[in-house]
Protein backbone atom coordinates (compact mmCIF):
# COMPACT_ATOMS: atom_id res chain seq x y z
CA UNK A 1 7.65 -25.01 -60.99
CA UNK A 2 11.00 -24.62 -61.59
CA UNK A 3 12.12 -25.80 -57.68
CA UNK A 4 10.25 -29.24 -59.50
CA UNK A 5 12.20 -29.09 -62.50
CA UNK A 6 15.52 -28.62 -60.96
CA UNK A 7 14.84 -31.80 -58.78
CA UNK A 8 13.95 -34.24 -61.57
CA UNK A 9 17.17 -32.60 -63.41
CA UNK A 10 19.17 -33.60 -60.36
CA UNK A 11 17.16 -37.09 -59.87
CA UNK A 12 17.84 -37.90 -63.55
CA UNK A 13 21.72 -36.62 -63.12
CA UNK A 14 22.11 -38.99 -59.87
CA UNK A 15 20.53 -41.78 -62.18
CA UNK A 16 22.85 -41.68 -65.13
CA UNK A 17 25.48 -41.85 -62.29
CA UNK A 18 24.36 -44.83 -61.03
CA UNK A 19 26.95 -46.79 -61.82
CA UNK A 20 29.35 -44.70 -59.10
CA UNK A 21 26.31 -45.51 -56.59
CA UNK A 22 28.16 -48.91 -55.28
CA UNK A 23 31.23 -47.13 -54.58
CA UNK A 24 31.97 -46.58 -50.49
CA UNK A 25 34.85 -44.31 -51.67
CA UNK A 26 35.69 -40.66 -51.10
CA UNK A 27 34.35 -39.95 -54.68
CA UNK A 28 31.08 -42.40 -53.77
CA UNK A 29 30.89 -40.29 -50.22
CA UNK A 30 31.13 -36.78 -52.13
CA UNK A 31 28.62 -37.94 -54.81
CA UNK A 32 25.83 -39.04 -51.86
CA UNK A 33 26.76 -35.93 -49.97
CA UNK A 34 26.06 -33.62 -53.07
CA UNK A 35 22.94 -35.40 -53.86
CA UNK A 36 21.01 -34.89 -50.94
CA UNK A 37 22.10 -31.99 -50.53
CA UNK A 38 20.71 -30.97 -53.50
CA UNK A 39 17.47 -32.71 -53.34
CA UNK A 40 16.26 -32.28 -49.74
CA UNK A 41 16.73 -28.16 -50.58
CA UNK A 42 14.34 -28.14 -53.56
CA UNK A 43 12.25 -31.03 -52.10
CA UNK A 44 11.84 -28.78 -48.92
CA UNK A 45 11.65 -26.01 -51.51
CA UNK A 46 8.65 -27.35 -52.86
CA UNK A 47 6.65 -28.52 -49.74
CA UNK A 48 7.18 -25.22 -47.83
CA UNK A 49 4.87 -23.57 -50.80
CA UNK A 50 2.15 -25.76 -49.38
CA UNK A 51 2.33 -24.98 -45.82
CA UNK A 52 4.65 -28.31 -44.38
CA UNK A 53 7.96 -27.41 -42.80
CA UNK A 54 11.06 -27.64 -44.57
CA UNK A 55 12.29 -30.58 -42.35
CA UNK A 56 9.58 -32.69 -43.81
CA UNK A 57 11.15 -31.96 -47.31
CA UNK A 58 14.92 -33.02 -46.28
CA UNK A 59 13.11 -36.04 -44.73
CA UNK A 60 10.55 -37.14 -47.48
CA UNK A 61 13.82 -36.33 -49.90
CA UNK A 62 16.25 -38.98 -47.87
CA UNK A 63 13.06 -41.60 -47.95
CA UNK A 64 12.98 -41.63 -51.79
CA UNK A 65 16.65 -41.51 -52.53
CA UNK A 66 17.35 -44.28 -49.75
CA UNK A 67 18.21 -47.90 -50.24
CA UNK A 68 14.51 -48.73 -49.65
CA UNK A 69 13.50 -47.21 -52.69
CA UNK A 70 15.01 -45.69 -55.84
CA UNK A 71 18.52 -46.77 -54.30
CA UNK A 72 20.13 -43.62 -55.01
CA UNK A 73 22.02 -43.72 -52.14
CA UNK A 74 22.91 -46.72 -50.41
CA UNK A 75 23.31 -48.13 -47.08
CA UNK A 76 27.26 -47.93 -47.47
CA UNK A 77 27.01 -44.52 -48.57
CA UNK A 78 25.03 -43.39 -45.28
CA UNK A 79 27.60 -45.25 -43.12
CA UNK A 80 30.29 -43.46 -44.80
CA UNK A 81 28.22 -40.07 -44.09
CA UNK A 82 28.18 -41.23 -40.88
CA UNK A 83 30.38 -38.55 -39.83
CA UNK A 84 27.61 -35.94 -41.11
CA UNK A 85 25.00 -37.11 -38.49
CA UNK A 86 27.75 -36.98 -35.91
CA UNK A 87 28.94 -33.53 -36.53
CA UNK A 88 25.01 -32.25 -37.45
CA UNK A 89 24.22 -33.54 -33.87
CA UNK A 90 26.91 -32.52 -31.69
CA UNK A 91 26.45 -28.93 -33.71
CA UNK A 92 22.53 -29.26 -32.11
CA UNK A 93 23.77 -29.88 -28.87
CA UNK A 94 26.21 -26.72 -28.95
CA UNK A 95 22.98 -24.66 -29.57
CA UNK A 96 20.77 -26.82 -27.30
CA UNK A 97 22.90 -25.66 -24.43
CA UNK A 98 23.59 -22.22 -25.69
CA UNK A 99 20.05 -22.29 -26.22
CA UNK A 100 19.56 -22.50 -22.55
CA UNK A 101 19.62 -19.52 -20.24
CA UNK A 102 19.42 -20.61 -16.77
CA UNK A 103 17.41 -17.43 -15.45
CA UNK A 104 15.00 -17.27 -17.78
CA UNK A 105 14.67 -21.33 -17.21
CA UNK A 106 15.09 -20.92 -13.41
CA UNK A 107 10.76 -19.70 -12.93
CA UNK A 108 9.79 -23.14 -14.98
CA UNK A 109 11.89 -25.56 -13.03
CA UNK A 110 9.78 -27.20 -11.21
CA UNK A 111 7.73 -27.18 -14.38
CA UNK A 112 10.44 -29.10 -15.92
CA UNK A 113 11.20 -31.77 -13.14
CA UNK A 114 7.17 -32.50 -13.06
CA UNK A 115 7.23 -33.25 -17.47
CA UNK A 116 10.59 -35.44 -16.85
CA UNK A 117 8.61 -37.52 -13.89
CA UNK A 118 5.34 -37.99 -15.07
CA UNK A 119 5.54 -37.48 -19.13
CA UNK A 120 9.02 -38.69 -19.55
CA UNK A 121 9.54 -41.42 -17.23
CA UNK A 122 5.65 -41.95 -16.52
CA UNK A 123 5.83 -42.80 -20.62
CA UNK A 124 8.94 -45.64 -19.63
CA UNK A 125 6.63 -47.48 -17.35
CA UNK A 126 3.32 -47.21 -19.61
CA UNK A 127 5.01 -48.07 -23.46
CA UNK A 128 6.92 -51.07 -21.13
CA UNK A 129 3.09 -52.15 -20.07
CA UNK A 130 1.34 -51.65 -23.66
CA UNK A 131 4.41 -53.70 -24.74
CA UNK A 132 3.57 -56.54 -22.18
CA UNK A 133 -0.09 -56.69 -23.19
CA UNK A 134 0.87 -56.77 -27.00
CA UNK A 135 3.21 -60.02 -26.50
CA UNK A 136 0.98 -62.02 -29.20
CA UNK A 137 1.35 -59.41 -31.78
CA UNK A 138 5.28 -59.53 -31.45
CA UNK A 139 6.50 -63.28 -31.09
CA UNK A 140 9.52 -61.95 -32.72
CA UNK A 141 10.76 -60.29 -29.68
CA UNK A 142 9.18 -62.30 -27.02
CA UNK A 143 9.12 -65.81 -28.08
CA UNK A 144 9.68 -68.20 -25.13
CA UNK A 145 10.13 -65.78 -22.60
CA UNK A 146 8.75 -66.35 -18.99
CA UNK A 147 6.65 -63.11 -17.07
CA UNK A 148 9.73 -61.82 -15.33
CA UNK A 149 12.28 -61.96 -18.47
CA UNK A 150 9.27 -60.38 -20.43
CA UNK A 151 8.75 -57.12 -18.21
CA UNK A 152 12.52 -56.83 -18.42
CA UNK A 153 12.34 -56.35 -22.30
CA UNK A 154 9.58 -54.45 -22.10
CA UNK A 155 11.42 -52.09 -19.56
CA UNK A 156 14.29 -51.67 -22.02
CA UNK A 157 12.19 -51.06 -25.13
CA UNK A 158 10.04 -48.78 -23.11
CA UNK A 159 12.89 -46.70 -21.83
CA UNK A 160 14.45 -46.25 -25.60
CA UNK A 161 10.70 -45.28 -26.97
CA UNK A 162 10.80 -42.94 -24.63
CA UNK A 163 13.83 -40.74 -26.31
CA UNK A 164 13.13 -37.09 -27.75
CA UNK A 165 14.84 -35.33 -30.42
CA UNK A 166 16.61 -31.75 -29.39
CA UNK A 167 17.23 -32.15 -33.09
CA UNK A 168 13.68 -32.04 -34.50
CA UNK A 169 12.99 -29.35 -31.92
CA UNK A 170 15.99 -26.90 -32.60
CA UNK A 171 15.25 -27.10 -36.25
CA UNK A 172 11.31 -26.25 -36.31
CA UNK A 173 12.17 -23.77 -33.49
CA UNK A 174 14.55 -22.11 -35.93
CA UNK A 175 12.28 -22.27 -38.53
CA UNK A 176 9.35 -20.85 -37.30
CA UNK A 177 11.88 -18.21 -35.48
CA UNK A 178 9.92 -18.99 -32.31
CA UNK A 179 11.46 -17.13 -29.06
CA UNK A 180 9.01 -17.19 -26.04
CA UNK A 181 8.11 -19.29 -22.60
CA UNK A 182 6.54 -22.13 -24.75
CA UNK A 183 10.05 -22.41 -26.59
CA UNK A 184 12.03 -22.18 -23.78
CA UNK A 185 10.36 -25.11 -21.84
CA UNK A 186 9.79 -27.02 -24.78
CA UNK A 187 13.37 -26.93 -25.77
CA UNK A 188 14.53 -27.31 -21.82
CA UNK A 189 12.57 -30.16 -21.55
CA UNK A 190 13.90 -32.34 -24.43
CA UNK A 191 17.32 -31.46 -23.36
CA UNK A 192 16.43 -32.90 -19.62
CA UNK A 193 14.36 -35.78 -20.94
CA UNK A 194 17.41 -37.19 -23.05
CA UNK A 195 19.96 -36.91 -20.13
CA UNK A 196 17.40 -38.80 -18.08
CA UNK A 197 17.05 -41.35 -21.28
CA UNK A 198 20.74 -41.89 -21.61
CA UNK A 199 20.70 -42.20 -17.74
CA UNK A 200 18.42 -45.18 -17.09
CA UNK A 201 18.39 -46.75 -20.29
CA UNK A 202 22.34 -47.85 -19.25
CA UNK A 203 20.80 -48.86 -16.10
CA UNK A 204 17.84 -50.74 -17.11
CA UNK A 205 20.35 -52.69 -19.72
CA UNK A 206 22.00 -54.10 -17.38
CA UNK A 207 18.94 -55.50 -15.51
CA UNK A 208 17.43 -56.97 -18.64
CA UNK A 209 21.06 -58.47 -19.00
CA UNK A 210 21.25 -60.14 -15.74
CA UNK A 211 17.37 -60.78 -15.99
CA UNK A 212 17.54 -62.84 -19.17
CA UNK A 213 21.44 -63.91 -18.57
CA UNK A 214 22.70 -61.79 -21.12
CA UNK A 215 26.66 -61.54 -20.81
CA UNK A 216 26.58 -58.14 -18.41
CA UNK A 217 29.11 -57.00 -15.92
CA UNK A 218 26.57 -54.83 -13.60
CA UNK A 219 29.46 -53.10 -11.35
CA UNK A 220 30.70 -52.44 -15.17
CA UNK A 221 27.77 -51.45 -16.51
CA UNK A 222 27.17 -48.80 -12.98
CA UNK A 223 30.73 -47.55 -13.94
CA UNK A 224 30.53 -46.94 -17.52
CA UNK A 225 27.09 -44.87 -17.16
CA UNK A 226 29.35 -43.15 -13.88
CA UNK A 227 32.56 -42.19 -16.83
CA UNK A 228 29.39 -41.24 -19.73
CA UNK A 229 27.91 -39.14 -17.47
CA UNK A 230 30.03 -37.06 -15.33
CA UNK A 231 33.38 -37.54 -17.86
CA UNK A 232 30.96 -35.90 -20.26
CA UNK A 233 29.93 -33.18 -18.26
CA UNK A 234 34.17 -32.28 -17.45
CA UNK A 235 34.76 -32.66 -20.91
CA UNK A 236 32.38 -30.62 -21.37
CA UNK A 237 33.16 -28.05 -19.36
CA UNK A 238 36.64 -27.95 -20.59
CA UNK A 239 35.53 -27.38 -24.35
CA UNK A 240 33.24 -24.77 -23.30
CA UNK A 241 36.00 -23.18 -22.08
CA UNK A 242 38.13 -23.31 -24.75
CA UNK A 243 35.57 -22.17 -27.37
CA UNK A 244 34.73 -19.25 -24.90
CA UNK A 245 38.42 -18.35 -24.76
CA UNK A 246 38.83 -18.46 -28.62
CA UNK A 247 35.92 -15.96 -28.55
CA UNK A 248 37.19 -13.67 -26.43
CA UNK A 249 41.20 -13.69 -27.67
CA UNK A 250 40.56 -13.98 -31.19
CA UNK A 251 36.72 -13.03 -32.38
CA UNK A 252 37.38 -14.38 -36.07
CA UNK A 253 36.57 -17.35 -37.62
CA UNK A 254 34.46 -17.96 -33.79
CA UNK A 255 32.12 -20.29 -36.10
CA UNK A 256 34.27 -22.36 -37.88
CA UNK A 257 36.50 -22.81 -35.29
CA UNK A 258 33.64 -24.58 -33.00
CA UNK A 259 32.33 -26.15 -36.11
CA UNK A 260 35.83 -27.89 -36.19
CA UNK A 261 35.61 -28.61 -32.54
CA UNK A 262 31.76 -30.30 -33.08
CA UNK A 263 33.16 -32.60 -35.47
CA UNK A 264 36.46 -33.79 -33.19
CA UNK A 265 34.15 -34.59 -30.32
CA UNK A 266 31.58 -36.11 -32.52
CA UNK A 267 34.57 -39.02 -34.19
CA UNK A 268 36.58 -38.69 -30.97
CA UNK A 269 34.00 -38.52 -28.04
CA UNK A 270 32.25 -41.85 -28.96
CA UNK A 271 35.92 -43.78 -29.20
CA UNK A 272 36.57 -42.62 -25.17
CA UNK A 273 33.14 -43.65 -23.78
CA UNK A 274 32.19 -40.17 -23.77
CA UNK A 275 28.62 -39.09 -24.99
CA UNK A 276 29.18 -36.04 -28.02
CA UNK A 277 25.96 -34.85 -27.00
CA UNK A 278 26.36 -34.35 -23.46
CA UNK A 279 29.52 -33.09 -24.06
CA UNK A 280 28.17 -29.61 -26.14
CA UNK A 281 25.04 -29.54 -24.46
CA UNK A 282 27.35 -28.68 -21.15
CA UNK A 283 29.82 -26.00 -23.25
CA UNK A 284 26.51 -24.28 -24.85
CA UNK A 285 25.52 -23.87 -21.27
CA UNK A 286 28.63 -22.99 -19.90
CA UNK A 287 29.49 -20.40 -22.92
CA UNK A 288 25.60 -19.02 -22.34
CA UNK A 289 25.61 -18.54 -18.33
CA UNK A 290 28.73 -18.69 -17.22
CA UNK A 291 31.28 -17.29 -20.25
CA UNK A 292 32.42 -13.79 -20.38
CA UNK A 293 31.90 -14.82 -24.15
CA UNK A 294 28.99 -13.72 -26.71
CA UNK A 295 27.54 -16.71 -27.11
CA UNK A 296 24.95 -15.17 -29.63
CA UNK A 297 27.80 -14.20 -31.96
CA UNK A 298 29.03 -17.77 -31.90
CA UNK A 299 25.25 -19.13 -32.68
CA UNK A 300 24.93 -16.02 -35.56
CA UNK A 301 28.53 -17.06 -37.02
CA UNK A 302 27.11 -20.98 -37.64
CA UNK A 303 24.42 -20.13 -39.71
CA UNK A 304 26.37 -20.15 -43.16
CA UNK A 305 28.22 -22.89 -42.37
CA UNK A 306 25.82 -25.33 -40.83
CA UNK A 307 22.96 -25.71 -43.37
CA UNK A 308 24.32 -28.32 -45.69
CA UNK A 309 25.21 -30.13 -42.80
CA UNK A 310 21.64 -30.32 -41.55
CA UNK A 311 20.19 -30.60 -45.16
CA UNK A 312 22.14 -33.76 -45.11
CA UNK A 313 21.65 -35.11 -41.64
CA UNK A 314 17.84 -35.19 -41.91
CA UNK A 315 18.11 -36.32 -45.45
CA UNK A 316 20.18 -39.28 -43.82
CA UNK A 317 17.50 -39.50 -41.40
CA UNK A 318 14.58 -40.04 -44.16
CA UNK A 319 17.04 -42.91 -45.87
CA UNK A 320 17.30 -44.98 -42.78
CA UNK A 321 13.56 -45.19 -42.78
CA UNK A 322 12.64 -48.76 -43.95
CA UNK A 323 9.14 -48.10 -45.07
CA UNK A 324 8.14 -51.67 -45.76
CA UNK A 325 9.12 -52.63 -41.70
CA UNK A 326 6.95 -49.63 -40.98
CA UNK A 327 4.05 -51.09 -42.98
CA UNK A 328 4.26 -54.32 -41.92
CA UNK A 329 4.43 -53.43 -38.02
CA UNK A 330 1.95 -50.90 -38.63
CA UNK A 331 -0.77 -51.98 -36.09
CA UNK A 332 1.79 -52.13 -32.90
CA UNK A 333 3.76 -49.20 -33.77
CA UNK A 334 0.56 -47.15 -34.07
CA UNK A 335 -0.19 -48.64 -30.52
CA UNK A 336 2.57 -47.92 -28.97
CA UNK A 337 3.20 -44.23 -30.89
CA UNK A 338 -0.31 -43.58 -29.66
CA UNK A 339 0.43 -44.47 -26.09
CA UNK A 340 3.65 -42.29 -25.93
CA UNK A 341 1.83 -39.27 -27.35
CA UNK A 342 -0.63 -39.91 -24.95
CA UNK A 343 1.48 -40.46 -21.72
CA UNK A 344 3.09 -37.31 -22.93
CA UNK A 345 0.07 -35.42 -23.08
CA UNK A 346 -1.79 -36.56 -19.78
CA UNK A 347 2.10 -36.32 -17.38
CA UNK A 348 3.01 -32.75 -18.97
CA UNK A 349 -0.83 -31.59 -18.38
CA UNK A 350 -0.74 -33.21 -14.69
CA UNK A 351 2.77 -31.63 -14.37
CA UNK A 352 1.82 -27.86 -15.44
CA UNK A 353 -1.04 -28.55 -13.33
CA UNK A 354 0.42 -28.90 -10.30
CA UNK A 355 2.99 -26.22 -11.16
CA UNK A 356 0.51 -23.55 -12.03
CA UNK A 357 2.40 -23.12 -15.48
CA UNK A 358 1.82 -20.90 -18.35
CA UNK A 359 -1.89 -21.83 -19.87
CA UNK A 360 0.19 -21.39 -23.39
CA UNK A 361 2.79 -23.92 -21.84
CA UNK A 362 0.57 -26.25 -20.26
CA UNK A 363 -1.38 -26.33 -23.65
CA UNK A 364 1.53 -27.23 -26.13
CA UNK A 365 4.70 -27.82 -24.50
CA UNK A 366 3.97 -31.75 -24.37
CA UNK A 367 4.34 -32.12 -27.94
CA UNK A 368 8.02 -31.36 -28.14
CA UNK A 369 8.30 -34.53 -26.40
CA UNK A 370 6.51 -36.49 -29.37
CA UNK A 371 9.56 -36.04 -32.18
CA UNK A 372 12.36 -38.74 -32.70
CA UNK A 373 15.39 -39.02 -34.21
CA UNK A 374 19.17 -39.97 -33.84
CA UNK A 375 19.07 -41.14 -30.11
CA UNK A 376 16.01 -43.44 -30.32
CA UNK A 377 17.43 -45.21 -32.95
CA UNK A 378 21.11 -45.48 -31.38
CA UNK A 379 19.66 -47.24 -29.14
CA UNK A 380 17.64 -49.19 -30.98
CA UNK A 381 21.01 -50.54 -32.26
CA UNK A 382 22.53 -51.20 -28.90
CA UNK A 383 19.54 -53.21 -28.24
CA UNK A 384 20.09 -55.24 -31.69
CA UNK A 385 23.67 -55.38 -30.50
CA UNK A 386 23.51 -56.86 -27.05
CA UNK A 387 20.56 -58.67 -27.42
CA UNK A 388 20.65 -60.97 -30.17
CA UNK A 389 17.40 -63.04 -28.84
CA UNK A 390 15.44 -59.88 -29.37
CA UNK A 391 17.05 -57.40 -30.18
CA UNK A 392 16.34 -57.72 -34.06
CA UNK A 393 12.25 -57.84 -33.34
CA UNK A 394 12.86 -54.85 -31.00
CA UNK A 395 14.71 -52.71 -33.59
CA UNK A 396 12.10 -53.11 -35.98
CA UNK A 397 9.77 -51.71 -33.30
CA UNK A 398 11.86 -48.53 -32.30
CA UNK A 399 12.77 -48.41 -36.03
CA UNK A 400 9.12 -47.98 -36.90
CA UNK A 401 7.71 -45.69 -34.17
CA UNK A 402 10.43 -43.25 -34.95
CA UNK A 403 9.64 -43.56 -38.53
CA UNK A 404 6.16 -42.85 -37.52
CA UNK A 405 7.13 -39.79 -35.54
CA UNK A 406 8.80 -38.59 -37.98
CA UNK A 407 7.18 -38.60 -40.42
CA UNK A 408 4.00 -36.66 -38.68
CA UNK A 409 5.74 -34.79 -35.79
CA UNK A 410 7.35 -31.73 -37.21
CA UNK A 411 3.63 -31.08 -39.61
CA UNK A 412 2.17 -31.26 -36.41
CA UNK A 413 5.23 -29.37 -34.31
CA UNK A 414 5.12 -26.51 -36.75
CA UNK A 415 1.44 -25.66 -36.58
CA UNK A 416 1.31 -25.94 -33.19
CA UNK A 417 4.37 -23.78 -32.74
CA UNK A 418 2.63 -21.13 -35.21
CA UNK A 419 -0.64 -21.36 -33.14
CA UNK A 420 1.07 -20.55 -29.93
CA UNK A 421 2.02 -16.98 -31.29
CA UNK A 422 5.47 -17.44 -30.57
CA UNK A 423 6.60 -17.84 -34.02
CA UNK A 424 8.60 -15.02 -35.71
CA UNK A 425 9.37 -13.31 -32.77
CA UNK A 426 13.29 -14.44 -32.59
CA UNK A 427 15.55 -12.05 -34.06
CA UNK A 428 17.40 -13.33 -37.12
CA UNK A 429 17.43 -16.42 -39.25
CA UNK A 430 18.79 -19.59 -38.55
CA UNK A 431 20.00 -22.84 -40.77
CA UNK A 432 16.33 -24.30 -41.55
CA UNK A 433 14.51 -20.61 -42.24
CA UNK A 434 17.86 -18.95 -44.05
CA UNK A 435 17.47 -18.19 -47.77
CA UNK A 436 15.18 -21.28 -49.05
């Protein structure tokens, strides 16, 4: 009762301040930031009493404070929290890769390569065909198109459905304290499908470019995914190092030291071509395999300082969700979230198959793949950027799916992940289980 109380008190605060709501300022920024953070914790307060996870209650608070419906926070203010998200997910990344420990992955390899062929990339080719057989529903995207410019789209829309959320998995996998082989592939597996995503979605864009005659420079294109890639993975490296060395001269402050280091790559890394998350993902893995470091002294020393960040980033999330698109693109992004649940489902099953994984494994480790955030709908902008002709009919596709997804994945992540017996068995508390 008094989690509910304290909410309206701050929803009827953030009201009477309405009038600072249209300023993008610092002061605007600060008031936004303070706002959700306040709400999504007693929102996630609230719905944690009834069994949902807490991530639902950051999300659910964003949707209700955002621009699509009480307005508390508008679209300017999100852009100028922009730098949140960046830092949240670069900070995910880190702990992604820390996350990672290459002998305990090592047994579940090929386990791993058979979900990225036939769940992750098998899901490319089959959302790209649903998409070609759903044409009539979405004249918005495909308008005049002939066959061949058609199955290009559908290619490109099919690749960026296909992107997973290490985000959405990190958090319920802190929540529910899971540690176990489930965990470990699940989280392994988003990591790998999202490298593959950023991979071939450059690829594939500049196909649809040269398909439909989109202004693309191929050889350009081939070296700017060459620089995201493998510039990442150096720059990676180098950080790693770094934030290993700082651990191992110094000790103190270890937290908010790579904090600070999350949130340079995060503004800086985009500005050089480089990808943030790619980046961390490599110094986590670096600082967990190959460091003389403690990498689980570094992860233990983020926990104070990274929950209002993530508080805030999925909060941001929830306001980005445009819940009259969803409803009025309900029937094809039902389709199409169907069909990637699906494809997920049948190529991880086929893949564990063959692999002679872990019954536990080959029962639940597909649906880590189902959750969307940040990267699905990063591309979804690139799309609406370089592809005027459709791009705005496709965004409202990706934008609706991964409101979909999110809105239902984590209920659905969380049980499973409590089902699996894994849950509670991870020593400590992390950002979405610690002290709410």
């Amino acid at each position: 009762m008094i989690p509910l109380l304290l909410l309206l008190a701050v929803g009827g605060m953030m009201q009477a301040a309405r009038s600072f709501t249209l300023d993008t300022s610092l002061a605007g920024t600060e008031l936004a930031f303070g706002y959700l953070l306040l709400a999504s914790y007693f929102t996630a307060k609230i719905l944690n009493r009834f069994g949902f996870p807490k991530m639902t209650g950051y999300i659910i608070a964003g949707v209700v404070s955002g621009p699509f419906v009480l307005g508390f926070v508008t679209k300017d203010m999100g852009i100028s929290l922009k730098i949140v998200s960046n830092a949240a997910t670069a900070i995910l990344a880190l702990e992604a890769g820390a996350e990672l420990q290459l002998k305990k992955i090592k047994p579940v390899m090929s386990t791993l390569r058979g979900i990225t062929i036939f769940a992750v990339i098998g899901s490319m080719f089959t959302i790209g065909s649903v998409l070609f057989l759903l044409r009539p529903l979405l004249p918005d995207i495909f308008g005049t198109m002939n066959a061949t410019q058609s199955i290009a789209v559908c290619m490109a829309i099919g690749v960026a459905l296909s992107a997973q959320s290490p985000a959405v998995v990190m958090a319920m996998l802190a929540e529910t304290r899971s540690e176990g082989p489930l965990s470990r592939v699940m989280l392994a597996s988003v990591v790998v499908a999202d490298l593959t995503v950023i991979t071939l979605f450059s690829i594939v864009l500049a196909i649809t470019g040269a398909v439909i005659g989109g202004d693309i420079d191929v050889t350009a294109t081939a070296l700017n995914v060459a620089w995201e890639l493998f510039g990442s993975m150096v720059f990676g490296l180098l950080i790693g190092i770094v934030i290993g060395q700082f651990l191992l001269s110094v000790g103190k402050g270890a937290g908010l030291f790579a904090l600070l280091i999350c949130v340079i790559v995060a503004e800086i890394g985009a500005r050089m071509h480089l990808d943030p998350l790619i980046i961390l993902l490599v110094s986590g893995v670096w600082l967990r395999n190959f460091s003389r470091a403690d990498a689980t002294q570094l992860l233990n020393n983020f926990e104070g300082a990274q929950l209002p960040v993530f508080l805030v980033f999925f909060a941001l999330a929830g306001a980005k969700l445009d819940i009259y698109i969803l409803w009025g693109s309900l029937l094809p992004v039902a389709i199409i979230a169907m069909t990637r649940a699906a494809t997920f489902y049948f190529g991880s099953k086929l893949a564990c198959k063959m692999t002679g994984a872990d019954d536990l494994v080959s029962k639940y480790a597909w649906f880590g793949l189902v959750p969307q955030a940040g990267l699905a709908l990063a591309l979804a902008l690139v799309l609406q950027k370089t592809f005027p002709s459709f791009g705005n009919g496709a965004a409202v596709i990706l934008f609706g799916v991964v409101g979909f997804n999110e809105a239902i994945a984590p209920i659905i992540l969380r049980a499973m992940l409590m089902r699996s017996g894994e849950a509670g068995k991870k020593q400590g508390v992390d950002f979405a289980a610690g002290g709410h």
